[in-house]
Protein backbone atom coordinates (compact mmCIF):
# COMPACT_ATOMS: atom_id res chain seq x y z
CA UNK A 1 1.50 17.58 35.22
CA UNK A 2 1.26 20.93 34.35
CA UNK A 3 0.55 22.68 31.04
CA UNK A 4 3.51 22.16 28.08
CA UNK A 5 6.11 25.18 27.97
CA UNK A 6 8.03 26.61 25.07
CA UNK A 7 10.94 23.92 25.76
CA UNK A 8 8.57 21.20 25.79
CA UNK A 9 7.05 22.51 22.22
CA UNK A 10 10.50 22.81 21.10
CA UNK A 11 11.65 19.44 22.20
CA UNK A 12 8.49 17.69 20.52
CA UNK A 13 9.21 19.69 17.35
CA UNK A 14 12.73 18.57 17.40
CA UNK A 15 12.10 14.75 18.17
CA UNK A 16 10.19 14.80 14.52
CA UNK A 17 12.98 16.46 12.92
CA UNK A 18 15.42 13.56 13.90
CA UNK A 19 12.59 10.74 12.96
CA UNK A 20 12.24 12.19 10.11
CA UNK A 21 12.66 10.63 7.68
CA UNK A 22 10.37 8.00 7.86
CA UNK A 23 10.60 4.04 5.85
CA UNK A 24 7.18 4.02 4.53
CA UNK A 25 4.94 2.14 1.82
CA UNK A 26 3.44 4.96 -0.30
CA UNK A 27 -0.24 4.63 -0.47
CA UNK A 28 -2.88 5.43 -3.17
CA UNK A 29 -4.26 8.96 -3.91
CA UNK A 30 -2.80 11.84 -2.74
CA UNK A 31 -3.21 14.85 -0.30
CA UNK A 32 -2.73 18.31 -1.37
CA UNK A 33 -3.07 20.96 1.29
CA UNK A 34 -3.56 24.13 0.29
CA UNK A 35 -4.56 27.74 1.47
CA UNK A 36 -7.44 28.31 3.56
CA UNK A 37 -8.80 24.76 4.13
CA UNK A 38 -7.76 22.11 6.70
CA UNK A 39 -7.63 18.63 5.09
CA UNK A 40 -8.42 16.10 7.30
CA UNK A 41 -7.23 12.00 7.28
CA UNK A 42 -9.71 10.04 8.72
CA UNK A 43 -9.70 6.50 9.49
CA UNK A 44 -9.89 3.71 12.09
CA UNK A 45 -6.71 3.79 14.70
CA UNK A 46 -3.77 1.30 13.20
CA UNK A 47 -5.10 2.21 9.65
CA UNK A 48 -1.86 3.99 8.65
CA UNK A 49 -2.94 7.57 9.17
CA UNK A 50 0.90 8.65 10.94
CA UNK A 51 2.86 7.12 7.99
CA UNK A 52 0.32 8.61 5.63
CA UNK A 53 0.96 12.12 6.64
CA UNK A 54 4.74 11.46 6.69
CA UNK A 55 4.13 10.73 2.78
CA UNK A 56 2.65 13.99 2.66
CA UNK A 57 5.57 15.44 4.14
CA UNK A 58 7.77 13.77 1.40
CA UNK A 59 5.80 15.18 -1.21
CA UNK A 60 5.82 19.07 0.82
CA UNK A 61 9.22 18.94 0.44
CA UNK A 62 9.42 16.82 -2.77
CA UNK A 63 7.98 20.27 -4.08
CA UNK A 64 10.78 22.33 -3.06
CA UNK A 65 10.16 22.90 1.01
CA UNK A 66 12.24 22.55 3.52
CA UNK A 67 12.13 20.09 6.96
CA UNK A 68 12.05 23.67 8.71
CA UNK A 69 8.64 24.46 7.01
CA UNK A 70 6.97 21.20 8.84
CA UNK A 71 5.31 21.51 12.21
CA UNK A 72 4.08 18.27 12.93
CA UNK A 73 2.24 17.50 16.23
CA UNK A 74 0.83 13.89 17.85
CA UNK A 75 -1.60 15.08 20.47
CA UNK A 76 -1.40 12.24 22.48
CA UNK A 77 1.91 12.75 23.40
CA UNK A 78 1.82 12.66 27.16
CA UNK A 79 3.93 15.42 27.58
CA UNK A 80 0.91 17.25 25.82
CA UNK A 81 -1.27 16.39 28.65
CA UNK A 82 -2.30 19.60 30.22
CA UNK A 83 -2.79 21.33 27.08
CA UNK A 84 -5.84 23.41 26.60
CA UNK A 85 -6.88 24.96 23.68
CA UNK A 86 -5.85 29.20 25.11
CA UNK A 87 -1.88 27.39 25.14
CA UNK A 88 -2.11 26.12 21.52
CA UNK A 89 -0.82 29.10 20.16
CA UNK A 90 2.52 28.41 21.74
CA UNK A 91 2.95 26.10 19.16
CA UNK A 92 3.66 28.20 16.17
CA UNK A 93 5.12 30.29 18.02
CA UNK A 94 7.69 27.93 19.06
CA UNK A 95 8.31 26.73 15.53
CA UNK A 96 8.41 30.39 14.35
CA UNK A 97 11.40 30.88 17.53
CA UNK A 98 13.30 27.61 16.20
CA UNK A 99 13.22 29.05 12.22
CA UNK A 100 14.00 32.70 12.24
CA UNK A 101 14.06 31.96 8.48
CA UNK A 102 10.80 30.18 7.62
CA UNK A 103 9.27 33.80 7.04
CA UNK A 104 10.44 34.13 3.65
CA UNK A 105 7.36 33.64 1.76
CA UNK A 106 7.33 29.87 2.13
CA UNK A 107 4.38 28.11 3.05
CA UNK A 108 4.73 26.26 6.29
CA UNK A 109 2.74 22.86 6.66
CA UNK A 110 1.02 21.96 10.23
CA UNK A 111 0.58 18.19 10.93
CA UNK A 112 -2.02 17.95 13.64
CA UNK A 113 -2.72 13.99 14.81
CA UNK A 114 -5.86 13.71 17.06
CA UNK A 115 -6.16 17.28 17.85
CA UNK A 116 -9.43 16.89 18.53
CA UNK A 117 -8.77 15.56 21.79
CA UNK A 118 -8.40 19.15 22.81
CA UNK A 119 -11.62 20.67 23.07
CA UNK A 120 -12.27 24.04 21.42
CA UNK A 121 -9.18 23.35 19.03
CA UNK A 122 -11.61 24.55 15.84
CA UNK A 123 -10.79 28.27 16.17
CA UNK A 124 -7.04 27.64 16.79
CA UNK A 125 -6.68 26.10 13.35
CA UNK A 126 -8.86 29.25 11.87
CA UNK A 127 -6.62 31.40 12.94
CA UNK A 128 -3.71 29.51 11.07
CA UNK A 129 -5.91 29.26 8.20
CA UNK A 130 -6.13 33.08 7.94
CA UNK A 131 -2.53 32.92 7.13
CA UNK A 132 -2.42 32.12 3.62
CA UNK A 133 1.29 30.80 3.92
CA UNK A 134 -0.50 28.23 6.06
CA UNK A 135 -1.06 24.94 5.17
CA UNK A 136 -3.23 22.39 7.74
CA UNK A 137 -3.58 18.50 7.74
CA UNK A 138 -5.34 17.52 10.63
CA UNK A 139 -5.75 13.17 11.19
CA UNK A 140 -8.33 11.50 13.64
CA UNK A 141 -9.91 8.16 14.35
CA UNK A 142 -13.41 9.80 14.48
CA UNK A 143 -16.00 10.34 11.50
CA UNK A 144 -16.72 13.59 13.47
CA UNK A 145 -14.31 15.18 11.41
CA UNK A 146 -15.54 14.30 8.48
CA UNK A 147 -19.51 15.21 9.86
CA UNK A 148 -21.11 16.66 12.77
CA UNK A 149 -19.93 19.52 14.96
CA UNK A 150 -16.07 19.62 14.88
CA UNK A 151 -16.38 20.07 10.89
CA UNK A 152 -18.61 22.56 11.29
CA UNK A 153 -17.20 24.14 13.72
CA UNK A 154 -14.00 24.83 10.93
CA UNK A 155 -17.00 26.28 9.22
CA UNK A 156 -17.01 24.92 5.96
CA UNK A 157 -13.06 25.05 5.98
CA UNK A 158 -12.27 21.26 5.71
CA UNK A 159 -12.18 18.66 3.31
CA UNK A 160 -12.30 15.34 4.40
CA UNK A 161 -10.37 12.16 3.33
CA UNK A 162 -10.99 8.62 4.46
CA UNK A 163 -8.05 6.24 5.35
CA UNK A 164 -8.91 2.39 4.87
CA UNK A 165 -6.09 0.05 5.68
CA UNK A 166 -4.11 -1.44 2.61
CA UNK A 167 -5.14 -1.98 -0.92
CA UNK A 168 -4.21 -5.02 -2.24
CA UNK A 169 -1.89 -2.75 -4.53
CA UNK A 170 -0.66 -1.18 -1.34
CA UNK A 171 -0.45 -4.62 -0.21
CA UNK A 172 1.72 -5.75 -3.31
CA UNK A 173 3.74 -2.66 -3.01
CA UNK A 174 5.04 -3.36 0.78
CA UNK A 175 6.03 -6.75 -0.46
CA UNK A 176 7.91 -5.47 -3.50
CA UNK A 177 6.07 -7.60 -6.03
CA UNK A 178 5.13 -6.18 -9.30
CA UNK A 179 1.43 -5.79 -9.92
CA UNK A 180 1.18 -7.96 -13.14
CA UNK A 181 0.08 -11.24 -14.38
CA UNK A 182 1.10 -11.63 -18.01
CA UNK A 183 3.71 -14.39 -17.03
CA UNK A 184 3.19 -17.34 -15.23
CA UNK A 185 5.74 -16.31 -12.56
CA UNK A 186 4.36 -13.06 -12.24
CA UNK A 187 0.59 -14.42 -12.27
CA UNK A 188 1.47 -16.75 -9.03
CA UNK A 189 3.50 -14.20 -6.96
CA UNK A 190 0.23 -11.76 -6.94
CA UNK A 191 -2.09 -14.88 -6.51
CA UNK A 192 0.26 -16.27 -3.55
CA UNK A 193 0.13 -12.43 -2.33
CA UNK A 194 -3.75 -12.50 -2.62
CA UNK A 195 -3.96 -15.88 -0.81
CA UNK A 196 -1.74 -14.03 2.21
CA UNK A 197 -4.11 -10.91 1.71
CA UNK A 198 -7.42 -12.64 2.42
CA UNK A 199 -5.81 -14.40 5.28
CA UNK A 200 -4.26 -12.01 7.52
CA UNK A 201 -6.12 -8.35 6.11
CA UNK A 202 -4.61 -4.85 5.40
CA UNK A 203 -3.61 -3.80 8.62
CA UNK A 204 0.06 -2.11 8.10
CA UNK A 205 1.36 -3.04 11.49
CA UNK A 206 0.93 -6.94 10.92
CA UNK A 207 2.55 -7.13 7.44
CA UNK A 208 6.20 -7.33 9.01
CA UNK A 209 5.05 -9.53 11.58
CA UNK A 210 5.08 -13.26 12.23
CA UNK A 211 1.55 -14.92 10.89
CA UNK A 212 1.96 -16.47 14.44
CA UNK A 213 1.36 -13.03 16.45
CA UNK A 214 -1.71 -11.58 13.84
CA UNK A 215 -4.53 -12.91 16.11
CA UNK A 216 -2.88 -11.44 18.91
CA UNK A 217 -1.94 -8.18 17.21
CA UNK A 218 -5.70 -8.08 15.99
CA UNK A 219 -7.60 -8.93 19.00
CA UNK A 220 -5.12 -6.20 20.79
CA UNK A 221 -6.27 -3.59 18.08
CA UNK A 222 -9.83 -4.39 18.83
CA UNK A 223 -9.34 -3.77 22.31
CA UNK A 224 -7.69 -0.90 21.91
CA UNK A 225 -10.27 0.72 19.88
CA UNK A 226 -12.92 -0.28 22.25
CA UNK A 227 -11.56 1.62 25.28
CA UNK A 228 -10.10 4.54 23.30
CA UNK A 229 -12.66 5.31 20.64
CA UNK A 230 -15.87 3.89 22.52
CA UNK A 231 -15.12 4.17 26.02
CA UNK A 232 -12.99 6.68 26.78
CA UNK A 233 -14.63 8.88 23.68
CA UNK A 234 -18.47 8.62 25.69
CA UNK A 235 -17.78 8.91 29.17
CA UNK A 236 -21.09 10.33 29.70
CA UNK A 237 -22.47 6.58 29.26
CA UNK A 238 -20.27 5.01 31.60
CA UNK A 239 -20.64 1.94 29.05
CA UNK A 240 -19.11 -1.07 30.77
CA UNK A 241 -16.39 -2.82 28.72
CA UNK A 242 -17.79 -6.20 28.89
CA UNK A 243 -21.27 -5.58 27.90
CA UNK A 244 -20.37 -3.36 25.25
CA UNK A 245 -18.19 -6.34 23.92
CA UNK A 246 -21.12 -8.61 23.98
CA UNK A 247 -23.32 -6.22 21.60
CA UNK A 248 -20.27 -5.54 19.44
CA UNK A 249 -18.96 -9.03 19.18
CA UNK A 250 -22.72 -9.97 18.65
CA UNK A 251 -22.69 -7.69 15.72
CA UNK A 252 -19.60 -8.07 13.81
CA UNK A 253 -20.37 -12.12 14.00
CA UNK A 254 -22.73 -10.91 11.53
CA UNK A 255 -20.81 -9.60 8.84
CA UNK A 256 -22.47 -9.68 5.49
CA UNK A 257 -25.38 -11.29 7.07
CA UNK A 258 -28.98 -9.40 7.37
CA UNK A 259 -29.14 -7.19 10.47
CA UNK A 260 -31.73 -6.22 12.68
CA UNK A 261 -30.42 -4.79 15.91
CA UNK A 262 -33.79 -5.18 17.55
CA UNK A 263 -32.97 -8.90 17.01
CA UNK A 264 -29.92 -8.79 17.85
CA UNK A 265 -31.47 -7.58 21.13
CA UNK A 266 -33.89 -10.22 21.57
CA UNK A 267 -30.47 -12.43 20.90
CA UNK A 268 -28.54 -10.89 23.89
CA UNK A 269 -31.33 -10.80 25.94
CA UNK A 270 -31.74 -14.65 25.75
CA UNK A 271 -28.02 -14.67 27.02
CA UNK A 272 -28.99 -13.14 29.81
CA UNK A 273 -27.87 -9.48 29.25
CA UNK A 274 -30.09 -6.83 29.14
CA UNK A 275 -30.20 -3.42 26.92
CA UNK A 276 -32.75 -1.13 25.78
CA UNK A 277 -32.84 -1.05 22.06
CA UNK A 278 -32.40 2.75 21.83
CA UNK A 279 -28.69 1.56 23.75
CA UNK A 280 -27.92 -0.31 21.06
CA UNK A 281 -28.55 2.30 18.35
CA UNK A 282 -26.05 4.63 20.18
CA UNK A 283 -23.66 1.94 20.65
CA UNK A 284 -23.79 0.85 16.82
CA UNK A 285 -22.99 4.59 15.95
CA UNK A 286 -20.15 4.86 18.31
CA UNK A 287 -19.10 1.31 16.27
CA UNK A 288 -19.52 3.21 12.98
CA UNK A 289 -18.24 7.03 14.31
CA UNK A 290 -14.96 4.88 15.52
CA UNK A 291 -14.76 3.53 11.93
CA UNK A 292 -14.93 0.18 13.22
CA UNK A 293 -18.09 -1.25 11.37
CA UNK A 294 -20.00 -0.21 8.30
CA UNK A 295 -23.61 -0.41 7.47
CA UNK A 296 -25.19 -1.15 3.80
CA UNK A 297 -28.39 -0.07 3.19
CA UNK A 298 -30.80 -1.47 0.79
CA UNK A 299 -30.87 -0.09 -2.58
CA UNK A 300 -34.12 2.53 -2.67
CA UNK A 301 -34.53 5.89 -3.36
CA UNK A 302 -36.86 6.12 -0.35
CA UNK A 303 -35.77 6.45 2.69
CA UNK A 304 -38.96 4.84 4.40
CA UNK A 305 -37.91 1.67 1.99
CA UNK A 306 -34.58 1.88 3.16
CA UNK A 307 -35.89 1.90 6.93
CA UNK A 308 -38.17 -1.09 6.69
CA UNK A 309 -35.34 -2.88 5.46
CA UNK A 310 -32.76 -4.81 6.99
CA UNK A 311 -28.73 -3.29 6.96
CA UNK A 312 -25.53 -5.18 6.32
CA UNK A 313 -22.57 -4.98 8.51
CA UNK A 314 -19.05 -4.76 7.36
CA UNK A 315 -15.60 -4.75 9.13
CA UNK A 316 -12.95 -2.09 9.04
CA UNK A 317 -10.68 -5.34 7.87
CA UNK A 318 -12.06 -8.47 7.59
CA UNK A 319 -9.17 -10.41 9.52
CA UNK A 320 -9.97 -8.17 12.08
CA UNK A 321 -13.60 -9.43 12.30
CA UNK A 322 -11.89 -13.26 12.12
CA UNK A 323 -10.34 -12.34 14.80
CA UNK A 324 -12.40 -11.41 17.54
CA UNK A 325 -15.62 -13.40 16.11
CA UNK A 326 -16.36 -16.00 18.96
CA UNK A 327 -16.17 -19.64 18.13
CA UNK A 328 -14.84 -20.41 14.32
CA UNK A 329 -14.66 -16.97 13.12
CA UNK A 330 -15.81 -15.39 9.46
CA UNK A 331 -15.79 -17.85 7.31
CA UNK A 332 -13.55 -17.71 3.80
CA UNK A 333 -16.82 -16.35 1.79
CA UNK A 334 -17.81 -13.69 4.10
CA UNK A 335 -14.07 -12.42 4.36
CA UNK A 336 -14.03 -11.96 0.47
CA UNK A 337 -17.53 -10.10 1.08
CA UNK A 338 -16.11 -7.82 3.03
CA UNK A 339 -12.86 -7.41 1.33
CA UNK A 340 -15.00 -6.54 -1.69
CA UNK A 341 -16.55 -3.71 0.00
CA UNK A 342 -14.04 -2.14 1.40
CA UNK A 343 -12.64 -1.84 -2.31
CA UNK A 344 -16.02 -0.26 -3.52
CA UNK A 345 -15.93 2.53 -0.62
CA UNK A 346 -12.06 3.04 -1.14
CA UNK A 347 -12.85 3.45 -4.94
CA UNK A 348 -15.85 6.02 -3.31
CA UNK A 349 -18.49 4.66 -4.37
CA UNK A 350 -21.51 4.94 -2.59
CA UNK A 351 -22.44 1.20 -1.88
CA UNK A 352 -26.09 -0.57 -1.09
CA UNK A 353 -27.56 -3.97 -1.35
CA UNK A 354 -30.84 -5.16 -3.43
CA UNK A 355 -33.61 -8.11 -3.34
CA UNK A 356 -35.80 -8.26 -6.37
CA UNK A 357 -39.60 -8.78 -5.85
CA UNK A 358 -38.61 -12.58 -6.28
CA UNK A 359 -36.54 -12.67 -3.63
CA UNK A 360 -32.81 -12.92 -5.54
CA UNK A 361 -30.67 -11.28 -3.33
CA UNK A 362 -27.86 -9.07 -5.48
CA UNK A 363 -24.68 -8.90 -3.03
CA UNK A 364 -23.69 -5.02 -3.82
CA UNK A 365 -25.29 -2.11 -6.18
CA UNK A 366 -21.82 0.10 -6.49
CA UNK A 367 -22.71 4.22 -7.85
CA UNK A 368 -20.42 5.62 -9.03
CA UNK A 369 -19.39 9.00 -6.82
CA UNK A 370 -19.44 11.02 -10.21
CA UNK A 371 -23.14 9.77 -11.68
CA UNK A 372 -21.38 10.79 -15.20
CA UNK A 373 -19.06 8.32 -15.04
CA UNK A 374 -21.53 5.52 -15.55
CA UNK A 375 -24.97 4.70 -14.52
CA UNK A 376 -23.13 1.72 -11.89
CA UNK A 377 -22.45 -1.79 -11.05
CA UNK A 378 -24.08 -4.86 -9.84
CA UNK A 379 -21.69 -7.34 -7.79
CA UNK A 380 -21.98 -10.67 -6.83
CA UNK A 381 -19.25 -12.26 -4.65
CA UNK A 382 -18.88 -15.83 -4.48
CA UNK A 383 -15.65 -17.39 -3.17
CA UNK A 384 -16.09 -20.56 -6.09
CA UNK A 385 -18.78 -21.29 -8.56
CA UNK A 386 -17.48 -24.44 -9.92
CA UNK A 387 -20.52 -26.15 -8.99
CA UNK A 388 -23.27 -25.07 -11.83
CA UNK A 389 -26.01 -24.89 -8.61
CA UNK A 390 -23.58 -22.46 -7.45
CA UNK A 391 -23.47 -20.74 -10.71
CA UNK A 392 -27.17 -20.23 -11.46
CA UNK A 393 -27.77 -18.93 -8.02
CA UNK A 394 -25.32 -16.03 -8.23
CA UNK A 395 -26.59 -15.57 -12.16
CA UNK A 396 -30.90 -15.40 -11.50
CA UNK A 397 -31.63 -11.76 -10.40
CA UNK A 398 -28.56 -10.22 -12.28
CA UNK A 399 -30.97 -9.31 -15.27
CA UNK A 400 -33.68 -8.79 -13.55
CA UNK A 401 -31.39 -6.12 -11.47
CA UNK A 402 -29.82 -4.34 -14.51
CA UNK A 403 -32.58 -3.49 -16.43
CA UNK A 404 -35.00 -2.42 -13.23
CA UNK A 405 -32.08 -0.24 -11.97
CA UNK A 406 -30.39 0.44 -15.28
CA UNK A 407 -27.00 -0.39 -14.27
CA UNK A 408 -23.81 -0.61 -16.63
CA UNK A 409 -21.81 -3.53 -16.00
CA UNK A 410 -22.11 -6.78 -13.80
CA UNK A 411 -19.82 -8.55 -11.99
CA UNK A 412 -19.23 -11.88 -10.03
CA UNK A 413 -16.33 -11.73 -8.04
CA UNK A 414 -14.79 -14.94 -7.31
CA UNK A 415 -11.96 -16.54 -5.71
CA UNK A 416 -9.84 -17.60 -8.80
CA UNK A 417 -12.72 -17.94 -11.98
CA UNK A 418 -12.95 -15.69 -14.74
CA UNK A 419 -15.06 -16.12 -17.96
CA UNK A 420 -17.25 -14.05 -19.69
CA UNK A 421 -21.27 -15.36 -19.28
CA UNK A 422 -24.25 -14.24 -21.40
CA UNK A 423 -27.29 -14.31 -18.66
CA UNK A 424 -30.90 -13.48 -20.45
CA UNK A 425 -29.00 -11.08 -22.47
CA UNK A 426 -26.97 -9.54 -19.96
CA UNK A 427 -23.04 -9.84 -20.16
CA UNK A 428 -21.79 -10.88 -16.82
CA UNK A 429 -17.64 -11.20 -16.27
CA UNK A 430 -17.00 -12.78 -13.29
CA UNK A 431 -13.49 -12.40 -12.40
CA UNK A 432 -10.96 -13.05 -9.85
CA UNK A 433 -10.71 -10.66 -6.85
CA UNK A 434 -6.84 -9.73 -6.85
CA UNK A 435 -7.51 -8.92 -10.89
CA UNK A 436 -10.67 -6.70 -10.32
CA UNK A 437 -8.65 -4.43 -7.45
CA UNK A 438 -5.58 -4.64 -9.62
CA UNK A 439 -7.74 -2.94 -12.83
CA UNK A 440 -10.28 -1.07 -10.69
């Protein structure tokens, strides 16, 4: 195939124009561009990242634009194939050609998804960016944009915005149920939603769906990410599908667990695979550049503490890890786990585990992105703590915690409990997980 013409711009261009627009679930936060910096919408692929730019379209034009003043491009359109970075000016120049009229002043908004598939694509958006009329959204399933070479290579010109898939208010919105709990009816339509939450995770693209195609839909997403984002994204390594499964599979079975990949070595090796450790470092950053996995640090100042330690290991969505965990999958307590992360890092906060020098283990130590705010959060999670075993075990290093880290607030995050608990002095509320996203 040879490289895209002016017709085939044009014809792209014109396909959005009749999509548009869109059915879409509005999501949280918004997305400004303005003049002289590309914004870019991060996120793992099937996180919503197409719909959320379409929002951002409504709200262009919400603000007094025009469909005209949209130039919206998917780069992995195949009829983009042969496009090299010297031919991407024929794309404003195309949407210039089909609105003689755009140039009256009005800015004109560029939608680029996965650009940077094209390689050398950095100085094309510059060059746009010079133009303060310009406006430049740019979406990609790699944390390279938000890091690395390809943002600095917009030099300095980008801010970055993660995409995580649905908030349980995002979740409540698709589903048209109101947000509250003051009456009974209302209390057991967000619990019942909660219940369906935990179960099948925030992907958008199941929600619609049958419960009886997720683990299909899920294990297909997993697969998909694998050869897109890891294979096809390093084919220097020449990594082999199958034995890069066994690491990653090996790995996300080990959500909210401690993780040591040289163990996890010694693990696979006893199956009878073979890898050299400094393999699975690259892989587990290729896991983490792809969005796919999180790590959590312990909670130290130091960053030789911090090394010595162990990580945890989160999912992108915890049904996803259900999914394609061999044998009986995450269990119920680990899901909420993870599902409680994912809520700290879409509030942005930055996120880290802690063991006190008696060995209580404190599930999450949540700072605040703006250290003004508050001095931060300790959080258990515990599915149910009916059992007063249960109970004490989430409660003993909670003091101990606050007052060597001087924290603010603690929490136990639970299932369905709430009360109020005095622990040694320290006020703990343990609450409910669809009420702490719902008031967070």
């Amino acid at each position: 195939m040879g490289k895209p013409d002016r017709e085939t711009i044009r014809g792209i261009l014109q396909d959005f124009r009749d999509a548009y627009p869109m059915p879409l679930t509005r999501r949280e936060g918004e997305i400004l561009p303005f003049k002289h910096v590309a914004l870019s919408v991060v996120g793992a692929r099937r996180s919503g990242k197409t719909y959320r730019t379409y929002q951002c379209i409504d709200d262009f034009i919400a603000g007094g634009a025009d469909l005209q003043h949209v130039c919206r491009i998917q780069f992995h359109d195949h009829r983009l194939s042969g496009l090299a970075a010297s031919d991407l000016s024929i794309i404003d120049d195309t949407h210039r050609s089909m609105n003689p009229r755009s140039s009256n002043g009005a800015p004109t908004l560029f939608i680029f998804d996965e650009i940077h598939r094209i390689e050398g694509w950095e100085d094309y958006v510059l060059s746009l960016l010079d133009n303060p009329l310009n406006r430049v959204v740019i979406t990609g399933s790699t944390s390279k944009l938000l890091r690395g070479d390809i943002a600095g290579g917009l030099r300095g010109k980008n801010l970055s915005s993660e995409l995580l898939p649905f908030s349980f208010r995002e979740f409540l919105r698709h589903h048209g149920i109101e947000p509250e709990a003051t009456s009974s009816k209302g209390r057991a339509a967000v619990v019942g939603a909660f219940d369906r939450y935990l179960t099948q995770g925030g992907f958008p693209g199941l929600l619609d769906q049958h419960p009886r195609l997720h683990l299909d839909i899920l294990q297909n997403y997993w697969d998909t990410m694998v050869l897109k984002d890891i294979i096809e994204a390093h084919p220097e390594e020449r990594i082999n599908i199958s034995t890069f499964n066994h690491f990653a599979l090996g790995l996300i079975s080990r959500v909210g667990r401690p993780l040591s990949i040289s163990r996890l070595n010694t693990d696979l090796r006893e199956a009878g695979l073979s890898f050299s450790t400094d393999t699975l470092y690259r892989f587990f950053d290729y896991l983490q550049d792809a969005f796919m996995v999180f790590p959590v640090a312990f909670h130290s100042p130091s960053p030789r503490v911090r090394n010595r330690n162990y990580v945890k290991v989160y999912a992108v969505d915890w049904a996803l890890a259900d999914a394609i965990t061999p044998g009986g999958g995450i269990d119920e307590s680990r899901r909420l786990e993870n599902l409680v992360y994912l809520h700290l890092r879409r509030l942005g906060h930055l996120v880290s585990y802690y063991r006190t020098r008696k060995g209580h283990k404190i599930d999450f130590v949540a700072l605040p992105a703006k250290p003004r705010a508050s001095k931060g959060t300790l959080v258990q999670v515990c599915l149910r703590i009916d059992a007063p075993d249960t109970l004490e075990r989430e409660l003993r290093g909670i003091p101990e915690t606050m007052r060597f880290l001087d924290l603010d607030a603690a929490l136990v995050i639970t299932r369905d409990h709430e009360e109020t608990i005095i622990a040694d002095g320290v006020s703990v509320r343990v609450i409910p997980a669809w009420k702490w996203m719902l008031e967070a």
